[in-house]
Protein backbone atom coordinates (compact mmCIF):
# COMPACT_ATOMS: atom_id res chain seq x y z
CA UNK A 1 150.74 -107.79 345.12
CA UNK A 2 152.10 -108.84 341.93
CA UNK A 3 152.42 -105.13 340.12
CA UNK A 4 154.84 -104.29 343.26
CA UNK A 5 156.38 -107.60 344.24
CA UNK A 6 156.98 -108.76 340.25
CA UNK A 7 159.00 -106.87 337.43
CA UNK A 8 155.38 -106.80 335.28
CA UNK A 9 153.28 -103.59 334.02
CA UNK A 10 149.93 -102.99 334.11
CA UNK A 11 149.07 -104.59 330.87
CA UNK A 12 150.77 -107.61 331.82
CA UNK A 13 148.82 -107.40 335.17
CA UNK A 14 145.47 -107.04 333.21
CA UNK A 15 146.58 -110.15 331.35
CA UNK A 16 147.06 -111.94 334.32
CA UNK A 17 143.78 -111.15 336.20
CA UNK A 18 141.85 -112.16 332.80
CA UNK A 19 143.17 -115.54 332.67
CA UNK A 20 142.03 -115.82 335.60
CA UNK A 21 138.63 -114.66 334.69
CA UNK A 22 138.63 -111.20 336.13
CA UNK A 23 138.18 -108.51 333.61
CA UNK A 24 139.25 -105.08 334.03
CA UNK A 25 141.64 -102.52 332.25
CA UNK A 26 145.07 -101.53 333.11
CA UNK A 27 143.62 -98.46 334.17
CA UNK A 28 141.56 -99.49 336.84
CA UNK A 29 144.56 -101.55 338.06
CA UNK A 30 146.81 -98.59 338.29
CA UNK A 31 143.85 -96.68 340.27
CA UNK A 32 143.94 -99.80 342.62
CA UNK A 33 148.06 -99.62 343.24
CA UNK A 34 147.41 -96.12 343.73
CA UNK A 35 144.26 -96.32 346.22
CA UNK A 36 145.47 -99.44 348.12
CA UNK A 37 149.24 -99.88 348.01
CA UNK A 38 150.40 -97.48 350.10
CA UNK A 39 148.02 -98.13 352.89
CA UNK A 40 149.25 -101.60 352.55
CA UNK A 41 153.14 -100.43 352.83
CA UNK A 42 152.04 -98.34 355.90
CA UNK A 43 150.34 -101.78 357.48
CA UNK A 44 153.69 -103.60 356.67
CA UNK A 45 155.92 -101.20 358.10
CA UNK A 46 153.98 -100.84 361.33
CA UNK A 47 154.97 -104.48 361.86
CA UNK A 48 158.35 -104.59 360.64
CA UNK A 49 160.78 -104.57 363.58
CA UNK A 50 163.74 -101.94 364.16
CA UNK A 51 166.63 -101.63 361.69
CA UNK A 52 169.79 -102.88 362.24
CA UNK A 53 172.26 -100.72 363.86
CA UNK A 54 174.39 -99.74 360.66
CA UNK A 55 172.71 -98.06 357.79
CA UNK A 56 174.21 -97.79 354.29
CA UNK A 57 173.50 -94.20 352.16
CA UNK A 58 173.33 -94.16 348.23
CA UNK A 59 171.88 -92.23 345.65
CA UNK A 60 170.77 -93.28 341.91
CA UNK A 61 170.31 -91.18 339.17
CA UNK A 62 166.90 -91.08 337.09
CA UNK A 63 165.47 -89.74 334.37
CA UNK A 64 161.98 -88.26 334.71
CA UNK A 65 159.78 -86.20 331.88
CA UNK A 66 164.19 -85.59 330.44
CA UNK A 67 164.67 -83.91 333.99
CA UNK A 68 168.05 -85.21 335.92
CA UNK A 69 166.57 -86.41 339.70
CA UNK A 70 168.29 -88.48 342.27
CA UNK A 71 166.51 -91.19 344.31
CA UNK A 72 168.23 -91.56 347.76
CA UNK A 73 168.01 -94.80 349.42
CA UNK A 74 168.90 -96.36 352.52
CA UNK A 75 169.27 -99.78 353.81
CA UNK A 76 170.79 -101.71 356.94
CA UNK A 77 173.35 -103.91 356.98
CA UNK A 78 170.75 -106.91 356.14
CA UNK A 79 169.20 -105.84 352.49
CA UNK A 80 166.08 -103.65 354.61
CA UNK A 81 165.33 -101.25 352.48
CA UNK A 82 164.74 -98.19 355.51
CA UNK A 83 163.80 -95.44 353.75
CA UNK A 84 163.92 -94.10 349.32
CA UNK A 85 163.84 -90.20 348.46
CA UNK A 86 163.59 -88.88 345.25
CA UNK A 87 164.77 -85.43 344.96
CA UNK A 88 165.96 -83.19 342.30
CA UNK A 89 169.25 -82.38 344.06
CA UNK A 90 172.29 -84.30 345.16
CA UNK A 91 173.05 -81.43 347.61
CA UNK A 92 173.72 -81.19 351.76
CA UNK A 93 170.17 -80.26 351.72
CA UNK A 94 169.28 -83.16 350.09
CA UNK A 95 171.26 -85.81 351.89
CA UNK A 96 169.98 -83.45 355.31
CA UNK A 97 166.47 -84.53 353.99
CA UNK A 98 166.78 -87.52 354.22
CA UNK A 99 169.17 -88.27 356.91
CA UNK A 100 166.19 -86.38 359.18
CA UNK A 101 163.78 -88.81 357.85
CA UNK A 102 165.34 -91.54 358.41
CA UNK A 103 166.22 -90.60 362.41
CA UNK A 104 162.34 -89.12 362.62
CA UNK A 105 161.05 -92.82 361.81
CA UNK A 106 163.93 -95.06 363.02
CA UNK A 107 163.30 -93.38 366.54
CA UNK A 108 167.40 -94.05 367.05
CA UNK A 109 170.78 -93.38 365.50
CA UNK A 110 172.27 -96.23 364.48
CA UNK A 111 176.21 -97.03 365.12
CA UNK A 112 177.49 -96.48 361.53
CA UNK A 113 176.37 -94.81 358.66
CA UNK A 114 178.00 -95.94 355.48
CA UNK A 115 178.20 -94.10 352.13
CA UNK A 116 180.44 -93.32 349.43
CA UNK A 117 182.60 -89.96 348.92
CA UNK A 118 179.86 -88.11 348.25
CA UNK A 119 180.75 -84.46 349.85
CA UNK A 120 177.33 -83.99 350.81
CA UNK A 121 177.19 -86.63 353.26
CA UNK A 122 179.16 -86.00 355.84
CA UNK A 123 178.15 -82.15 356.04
CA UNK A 124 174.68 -82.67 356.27
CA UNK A 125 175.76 -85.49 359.68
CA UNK A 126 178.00 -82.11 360.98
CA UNK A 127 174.71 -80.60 360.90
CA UNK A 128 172.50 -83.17 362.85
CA UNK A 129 175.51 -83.97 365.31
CA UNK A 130 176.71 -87.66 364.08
CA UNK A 131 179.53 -87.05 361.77
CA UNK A 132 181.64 -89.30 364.68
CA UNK A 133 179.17 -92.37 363.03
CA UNK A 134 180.14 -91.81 359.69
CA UNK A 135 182.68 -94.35 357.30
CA UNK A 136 182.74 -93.02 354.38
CA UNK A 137 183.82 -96.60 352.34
CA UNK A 138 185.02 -97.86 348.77
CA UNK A 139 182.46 -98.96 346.54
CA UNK A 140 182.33 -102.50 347.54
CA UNK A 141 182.23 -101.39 351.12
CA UNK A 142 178.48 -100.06 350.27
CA UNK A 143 177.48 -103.02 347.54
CA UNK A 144 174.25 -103.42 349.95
CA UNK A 145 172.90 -100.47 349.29
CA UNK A 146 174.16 -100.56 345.46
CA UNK A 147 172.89 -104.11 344.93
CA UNK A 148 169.29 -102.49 346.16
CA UNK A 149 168.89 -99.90 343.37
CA UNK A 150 169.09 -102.81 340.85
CA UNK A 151 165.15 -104.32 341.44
CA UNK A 152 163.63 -100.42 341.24
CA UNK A 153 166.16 -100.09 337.83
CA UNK A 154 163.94 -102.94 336.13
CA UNK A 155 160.69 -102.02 337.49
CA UNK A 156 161.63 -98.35 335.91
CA UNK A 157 162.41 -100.42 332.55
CA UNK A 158 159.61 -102.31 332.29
CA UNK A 159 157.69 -98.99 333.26
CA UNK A 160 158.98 -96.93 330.48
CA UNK A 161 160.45 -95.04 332.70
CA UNK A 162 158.77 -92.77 336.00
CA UNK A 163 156.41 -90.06 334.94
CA UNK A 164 156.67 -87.96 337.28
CA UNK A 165 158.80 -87.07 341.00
CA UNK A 166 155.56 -87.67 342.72
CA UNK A 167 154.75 -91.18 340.87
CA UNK A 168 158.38 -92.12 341.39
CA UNK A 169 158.42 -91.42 344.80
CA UNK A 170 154.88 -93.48 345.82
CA UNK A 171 155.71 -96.21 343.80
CA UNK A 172 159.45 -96.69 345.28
CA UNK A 173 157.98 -96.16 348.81
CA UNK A 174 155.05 -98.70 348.14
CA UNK A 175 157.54 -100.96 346.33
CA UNK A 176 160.40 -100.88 349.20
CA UNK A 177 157.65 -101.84 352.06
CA UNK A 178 156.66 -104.68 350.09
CA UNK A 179 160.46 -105.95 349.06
CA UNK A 180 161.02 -106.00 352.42
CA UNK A 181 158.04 -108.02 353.52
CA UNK A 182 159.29 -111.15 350.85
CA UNK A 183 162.76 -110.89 350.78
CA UNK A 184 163.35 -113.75 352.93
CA UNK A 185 166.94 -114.33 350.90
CA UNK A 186 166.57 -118.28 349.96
CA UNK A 187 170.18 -118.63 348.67
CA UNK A 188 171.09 -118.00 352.56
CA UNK A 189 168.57 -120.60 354.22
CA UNK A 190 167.88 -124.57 354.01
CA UNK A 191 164.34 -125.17 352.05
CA UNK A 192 161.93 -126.06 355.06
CA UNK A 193 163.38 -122.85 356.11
CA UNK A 194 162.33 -120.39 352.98
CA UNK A 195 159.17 -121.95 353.05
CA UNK A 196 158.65 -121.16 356.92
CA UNK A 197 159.68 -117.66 355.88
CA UNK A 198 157.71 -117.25 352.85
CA UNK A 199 154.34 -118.25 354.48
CA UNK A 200 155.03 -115.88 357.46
CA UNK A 201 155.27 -113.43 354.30
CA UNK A 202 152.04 -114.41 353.14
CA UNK A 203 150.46 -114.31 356.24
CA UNK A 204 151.74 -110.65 356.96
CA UNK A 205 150.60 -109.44 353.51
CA UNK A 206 147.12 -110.94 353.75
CA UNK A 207 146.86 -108.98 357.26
CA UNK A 208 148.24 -105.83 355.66
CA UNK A 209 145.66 -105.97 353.13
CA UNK A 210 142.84 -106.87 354.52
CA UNK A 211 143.32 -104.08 357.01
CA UNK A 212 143.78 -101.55 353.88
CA UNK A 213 140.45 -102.65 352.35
């Protein structure tokens, strides 16, 4: 849990598990992140409920092996991080990609999609029949969906950078499921509240897990 819900790398993970007694390499905790993480993301999802009913559209460049990719991401208007993409063009086919993917596992169109002038968007919703739901919106109009690119920018510093589309696009996927799963926003709730949340958190991850193992 810490590698994906904490801005730490694997060495700093190894460190951690030592003090605690537990001695293995960075290595074998990157093959464990690999082998159980996603399984654990797929658990968490399964439980999550339904997004809400307007969904905010971004894209974020990166910088992978000196190639120029784009990592599309999509959130509701509460923080949920619905669905990330990472994809080498910032195209109609691209924003069609994921605009399928997004309807394939929301099961619904939502009310409003909301995204910045990006051309791309609203041809690929002519395509798919919901250009009526688009508002296309000034920047601050979409800071929910900005504001969300900034935890994945310091996990990708502290990384050294992805190393490749494929390891970009597991971790972000693994990394989003999990995000969603704490981010109980404390600034917006009393105390006995956050830690109501946070346990329920706690309890959901240990039933994720132990269903992965």
């Amino acid at each position: 849990m810490a590698l994906y819900r904490f801005t730490l790398s694997l060495r700093d993970v190894e460190d951690l598990l030592a003090e605690r007694g537990v001695e293995v390499t960075y290595e074998t905790v990157r093959c464990w992140a690999n082998k159980f993480g996603p399984a654990i993301a797929a658990n968490i999802r399964r439980k999550r409920g339904r997004a809400d009913s307007v969904w905010h559209l971004d894209e974020m460049v990166v910088r992978i092996n000196g190639q120029r990719m784009y990592m599309w991401r999509a959130v509701d208007k509460e923080g949920e991080v619905l669905d990330v993409l990472v994809q080498k063009r910032r195209s109609k086919e691209a924003a069609l990609k994921l605009l399928r993917k997004l309807l394939k596992n929301q099961g619904a169109a939502p009310e409003a999609i909301v995204t910045d002038g990006l051309r791309s968007y609203p041809a690929a919703m002519k395509v798919l029949g919901c250009i009526k739901r688009h508002q296309p919106g000034r920047l601050r109009d979409n800071n929910r969906v900005e504001n969300s690119h900034l935890p994945v920018r310091r996990r990708e510093r502290k990384m050294q950078r992805f190393k490749s589309q494929s390891q970009a696009q597991r971790f972000t996927s693994t990394h989003s499921a999990i995000y969603n799963n704490f981010n109980i926003e404390r600034h917006l709730v009393s105390r006995k509240a956050m830690r109501k949340y946070r346990d329920r958190a706690f309890a959901q991850w240990h039933a994720a897990s132990a269903a992965a193992a």
